[in-house]
C-alpha atoms as a PDB file:
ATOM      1  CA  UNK A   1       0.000   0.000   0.000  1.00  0.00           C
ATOM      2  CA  UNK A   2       1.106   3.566  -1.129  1.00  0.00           C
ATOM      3  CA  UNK A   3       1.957   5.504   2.478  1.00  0.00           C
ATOM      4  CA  UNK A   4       0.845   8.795   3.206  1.00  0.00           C
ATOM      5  CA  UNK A   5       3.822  10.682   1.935  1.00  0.00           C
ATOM      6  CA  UNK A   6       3.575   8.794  -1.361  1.00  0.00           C
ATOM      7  CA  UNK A   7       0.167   9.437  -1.431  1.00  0.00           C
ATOM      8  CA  UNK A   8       0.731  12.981  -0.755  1.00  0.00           C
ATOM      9  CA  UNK A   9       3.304  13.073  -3.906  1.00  0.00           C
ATOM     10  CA  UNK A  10       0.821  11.782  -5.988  1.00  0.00           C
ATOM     11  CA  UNK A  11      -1.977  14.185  -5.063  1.00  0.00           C
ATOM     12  CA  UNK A  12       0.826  17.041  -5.274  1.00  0.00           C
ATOM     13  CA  UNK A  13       2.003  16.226  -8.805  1.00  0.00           C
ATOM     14  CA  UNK A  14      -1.136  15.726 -10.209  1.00  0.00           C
ATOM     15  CA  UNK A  15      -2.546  19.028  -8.361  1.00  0.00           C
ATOM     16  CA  UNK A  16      -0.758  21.124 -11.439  1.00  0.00           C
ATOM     17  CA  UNK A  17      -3.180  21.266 -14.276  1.00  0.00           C
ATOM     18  CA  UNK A  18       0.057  20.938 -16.602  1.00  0.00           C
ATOM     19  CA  UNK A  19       0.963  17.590 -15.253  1.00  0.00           C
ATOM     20  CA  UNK A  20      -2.838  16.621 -15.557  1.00  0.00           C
ATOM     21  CA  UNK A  21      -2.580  17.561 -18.792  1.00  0.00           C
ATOM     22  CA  UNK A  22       0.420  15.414 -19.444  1.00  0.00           C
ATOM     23  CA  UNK A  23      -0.747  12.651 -18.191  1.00  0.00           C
ATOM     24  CA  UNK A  24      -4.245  12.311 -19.882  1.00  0.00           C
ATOM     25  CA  UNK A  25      -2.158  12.696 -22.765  1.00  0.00           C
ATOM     26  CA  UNK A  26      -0.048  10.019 -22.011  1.00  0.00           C
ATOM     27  CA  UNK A  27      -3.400   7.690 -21.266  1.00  0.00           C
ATOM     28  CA  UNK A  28      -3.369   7.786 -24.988  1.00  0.00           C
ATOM     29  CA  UNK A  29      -0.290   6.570 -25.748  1.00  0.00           C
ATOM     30  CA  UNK A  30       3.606   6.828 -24.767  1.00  0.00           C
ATOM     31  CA  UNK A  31       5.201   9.803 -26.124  1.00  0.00           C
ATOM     32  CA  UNK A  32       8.804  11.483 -26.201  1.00  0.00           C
ATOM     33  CA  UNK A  33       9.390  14.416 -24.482  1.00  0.00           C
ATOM     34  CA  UNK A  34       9.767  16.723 -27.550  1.00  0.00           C
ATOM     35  CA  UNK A  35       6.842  15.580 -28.303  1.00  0.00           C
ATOM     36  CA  UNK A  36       4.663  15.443 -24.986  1.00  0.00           C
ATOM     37  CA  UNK A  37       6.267  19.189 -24.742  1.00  0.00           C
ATOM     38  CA  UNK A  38       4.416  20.243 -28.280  1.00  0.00           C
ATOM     39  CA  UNK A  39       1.576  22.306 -26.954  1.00  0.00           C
ATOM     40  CA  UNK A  40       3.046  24.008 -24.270  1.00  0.00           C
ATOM     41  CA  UNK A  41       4.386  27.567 -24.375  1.00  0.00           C
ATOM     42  CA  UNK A  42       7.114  26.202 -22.048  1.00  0.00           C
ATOM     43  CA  UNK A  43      10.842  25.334 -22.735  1.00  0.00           C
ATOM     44  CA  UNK A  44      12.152  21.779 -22.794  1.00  0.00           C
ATOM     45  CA  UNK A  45      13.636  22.402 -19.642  1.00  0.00           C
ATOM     46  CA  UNK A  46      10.400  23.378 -17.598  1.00  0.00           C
ATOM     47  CA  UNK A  47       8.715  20.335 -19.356  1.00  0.00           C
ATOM     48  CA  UNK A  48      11.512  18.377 -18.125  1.00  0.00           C
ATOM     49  CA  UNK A  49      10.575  19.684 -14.263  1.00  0.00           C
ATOM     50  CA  UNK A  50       7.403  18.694 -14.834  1.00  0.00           C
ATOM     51  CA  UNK A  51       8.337  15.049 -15.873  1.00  0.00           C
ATOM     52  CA  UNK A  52      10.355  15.268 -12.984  1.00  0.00           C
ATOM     53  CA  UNK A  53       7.791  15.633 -10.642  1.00  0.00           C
ATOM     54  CA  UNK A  54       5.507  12.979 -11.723  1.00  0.00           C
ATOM     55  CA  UNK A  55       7.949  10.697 -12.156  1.00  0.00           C
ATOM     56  CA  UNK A  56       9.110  10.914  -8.306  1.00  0.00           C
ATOM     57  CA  UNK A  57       5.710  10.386  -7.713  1.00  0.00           C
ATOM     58  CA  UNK A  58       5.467   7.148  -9.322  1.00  0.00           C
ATOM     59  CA  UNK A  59       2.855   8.629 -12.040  1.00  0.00           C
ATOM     60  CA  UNK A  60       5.303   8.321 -15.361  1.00  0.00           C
ATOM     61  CA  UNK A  61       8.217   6.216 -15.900  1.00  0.00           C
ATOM     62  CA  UNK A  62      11.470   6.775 -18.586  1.00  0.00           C
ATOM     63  CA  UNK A  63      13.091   3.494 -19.579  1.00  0.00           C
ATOM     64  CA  UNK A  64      16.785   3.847 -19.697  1.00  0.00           C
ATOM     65  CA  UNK A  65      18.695   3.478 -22.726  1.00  0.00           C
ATOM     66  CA  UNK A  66      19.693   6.523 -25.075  1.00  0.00           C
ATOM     67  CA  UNK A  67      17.341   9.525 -26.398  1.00  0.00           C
ATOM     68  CA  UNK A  68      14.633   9.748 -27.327  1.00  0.00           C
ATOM     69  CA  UNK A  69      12.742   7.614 -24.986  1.00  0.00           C
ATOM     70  CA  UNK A  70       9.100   7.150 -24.386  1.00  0.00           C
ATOM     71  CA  UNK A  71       7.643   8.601 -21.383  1.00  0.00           C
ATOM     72  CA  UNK A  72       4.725   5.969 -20.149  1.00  0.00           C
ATOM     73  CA  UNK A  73       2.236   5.790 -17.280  1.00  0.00           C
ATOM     74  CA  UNK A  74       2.708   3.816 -14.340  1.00  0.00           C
ATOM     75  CA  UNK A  75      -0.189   1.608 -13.620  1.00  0.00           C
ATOM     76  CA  UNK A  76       0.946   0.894  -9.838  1.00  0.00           C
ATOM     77  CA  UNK A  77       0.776   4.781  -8.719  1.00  0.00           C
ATOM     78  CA  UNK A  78      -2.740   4.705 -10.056  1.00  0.00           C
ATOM     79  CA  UNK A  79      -3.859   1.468  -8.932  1.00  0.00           C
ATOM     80  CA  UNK A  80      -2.617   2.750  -5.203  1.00  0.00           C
ATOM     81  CA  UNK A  81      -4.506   5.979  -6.066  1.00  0.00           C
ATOM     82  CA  UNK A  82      -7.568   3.780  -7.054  1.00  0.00           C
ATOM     83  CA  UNK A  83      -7.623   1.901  -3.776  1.00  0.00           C
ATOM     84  CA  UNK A  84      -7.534   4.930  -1.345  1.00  0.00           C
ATOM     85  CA  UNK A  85     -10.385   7.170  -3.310  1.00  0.00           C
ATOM     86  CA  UNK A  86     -12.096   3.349  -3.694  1.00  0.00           C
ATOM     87  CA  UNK A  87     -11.932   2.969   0.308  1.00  0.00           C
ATOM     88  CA  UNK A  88     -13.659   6.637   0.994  1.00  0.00           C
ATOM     89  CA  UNK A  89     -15.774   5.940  -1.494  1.00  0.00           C
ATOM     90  CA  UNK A  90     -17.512   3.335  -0.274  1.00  0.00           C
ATOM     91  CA  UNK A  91     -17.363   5.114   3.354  1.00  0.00           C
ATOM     92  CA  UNK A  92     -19.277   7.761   1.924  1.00  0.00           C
ATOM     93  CA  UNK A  93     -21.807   5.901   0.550  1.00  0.00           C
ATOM     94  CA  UNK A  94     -22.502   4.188   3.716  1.00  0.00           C
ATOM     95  CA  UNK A  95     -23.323   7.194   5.484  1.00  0.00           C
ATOM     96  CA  UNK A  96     -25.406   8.277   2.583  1.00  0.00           C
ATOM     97  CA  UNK A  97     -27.198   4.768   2.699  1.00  0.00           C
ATOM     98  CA  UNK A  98     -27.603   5.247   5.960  1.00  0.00           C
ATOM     99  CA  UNK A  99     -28.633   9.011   5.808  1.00  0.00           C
ATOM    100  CA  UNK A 100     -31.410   7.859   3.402  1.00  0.00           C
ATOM    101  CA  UNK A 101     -32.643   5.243   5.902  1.00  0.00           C
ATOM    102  CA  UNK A 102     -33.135   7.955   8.719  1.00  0.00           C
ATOM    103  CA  UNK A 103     -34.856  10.299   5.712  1.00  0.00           C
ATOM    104  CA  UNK A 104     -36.942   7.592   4.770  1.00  0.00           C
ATOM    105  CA  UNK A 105     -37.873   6.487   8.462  1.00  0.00           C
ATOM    106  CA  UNK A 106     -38.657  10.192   9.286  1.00  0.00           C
ATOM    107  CA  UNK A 107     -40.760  10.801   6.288  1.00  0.00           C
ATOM    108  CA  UNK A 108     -42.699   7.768   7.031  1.00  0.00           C
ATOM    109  CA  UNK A 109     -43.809   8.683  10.592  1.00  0.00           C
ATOM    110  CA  UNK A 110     -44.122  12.305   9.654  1.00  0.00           C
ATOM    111  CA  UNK A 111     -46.684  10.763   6.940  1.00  0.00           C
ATOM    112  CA  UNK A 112     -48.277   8.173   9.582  1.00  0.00           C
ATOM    113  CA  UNK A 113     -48.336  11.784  11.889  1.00  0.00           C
ATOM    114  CA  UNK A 114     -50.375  13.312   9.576  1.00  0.00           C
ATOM    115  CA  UNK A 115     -52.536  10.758   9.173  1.00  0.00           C
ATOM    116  CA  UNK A 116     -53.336  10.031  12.993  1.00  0.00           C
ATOM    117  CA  UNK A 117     -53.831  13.961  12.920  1.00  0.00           C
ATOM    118  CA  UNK A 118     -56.220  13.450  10.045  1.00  0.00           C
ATOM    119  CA  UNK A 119     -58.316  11.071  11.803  1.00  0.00           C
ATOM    120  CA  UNK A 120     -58.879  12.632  14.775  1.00  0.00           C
ATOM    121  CA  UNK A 121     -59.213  16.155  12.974  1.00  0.00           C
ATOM    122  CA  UNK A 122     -62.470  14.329  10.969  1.00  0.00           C
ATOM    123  CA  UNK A 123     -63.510  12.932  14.527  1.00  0.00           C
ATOM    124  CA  UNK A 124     -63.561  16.345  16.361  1.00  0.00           C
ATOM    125  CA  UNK A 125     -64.969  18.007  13.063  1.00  0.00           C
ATOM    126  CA  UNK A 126     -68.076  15.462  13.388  1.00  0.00           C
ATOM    127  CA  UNK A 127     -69.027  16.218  16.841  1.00  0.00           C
ATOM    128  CA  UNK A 128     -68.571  20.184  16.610  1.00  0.00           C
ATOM    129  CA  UNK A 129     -72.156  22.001  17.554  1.00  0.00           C
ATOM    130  CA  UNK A 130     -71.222  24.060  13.889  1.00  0.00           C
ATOM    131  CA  UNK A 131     -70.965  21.062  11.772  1.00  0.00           C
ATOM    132  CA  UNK A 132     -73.695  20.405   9.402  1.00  0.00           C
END
């Protein structure tokens, strides 16, 4: 499991719109970095930071050999992602579940309320000296 500080890297990098950008362009496909760097009004070198930054967080990965090489996505970091907003996720809908069984049980003896009011409303109605 990812810890915290990973975790925190992750969030961090991905926190930039930039780096989001890079990397939902990398979902389509590995690219170099001349070419990942094509529509930003950046130089090489502050695409290269970027890189940088996601890779240390686990997001992107270079494979070694000489230039140019593919940058790729790292399936692990966002598996590990996956899992944590997967766990809160399915806290969250619990307490909504269970916020909609409270609703539910409210509205129904609100509704049986009203009703018990009805009756006895018709009741007193009846034996009122002005009722026809």
């Amino acid at each position: 499991m990812m810890s915290t500080d990973g975790l925190s890297r992750v969030f961090a990098a991905l926190a930039d719109p930039t780096r989001r950008d890079m990397v939902a362009r990398l979902a389509e496909g590995d690219a170099t970095v001349s070419r990942l760097a094509e529509p930003y009004r950046m130089s090489l070198q502050a695409v290269y930071k970027h890189l940088r930054v996601l890779e240390e967080a686990g997001l992107v990965g270079r494979p070694p050999g000489p230039q140019p090489r593919a940058v790729r996505l790292e399936t692990r970091a966002f598996d590990l992602l996956d899992t944590w907003l997967e766990r809160h996720r399915r806290r969250t809908e619990q307490r909504y579940r269970r916020l909609d069984t409270v609703l539910a049980e409210m509205r129904r003896d609100e509704h049986e309320q009203h009703q018990r009011d009805g009756d006895r409303g018709g009741s007193q109605a009846a034996d009122h000296p002005d009722h026809p």
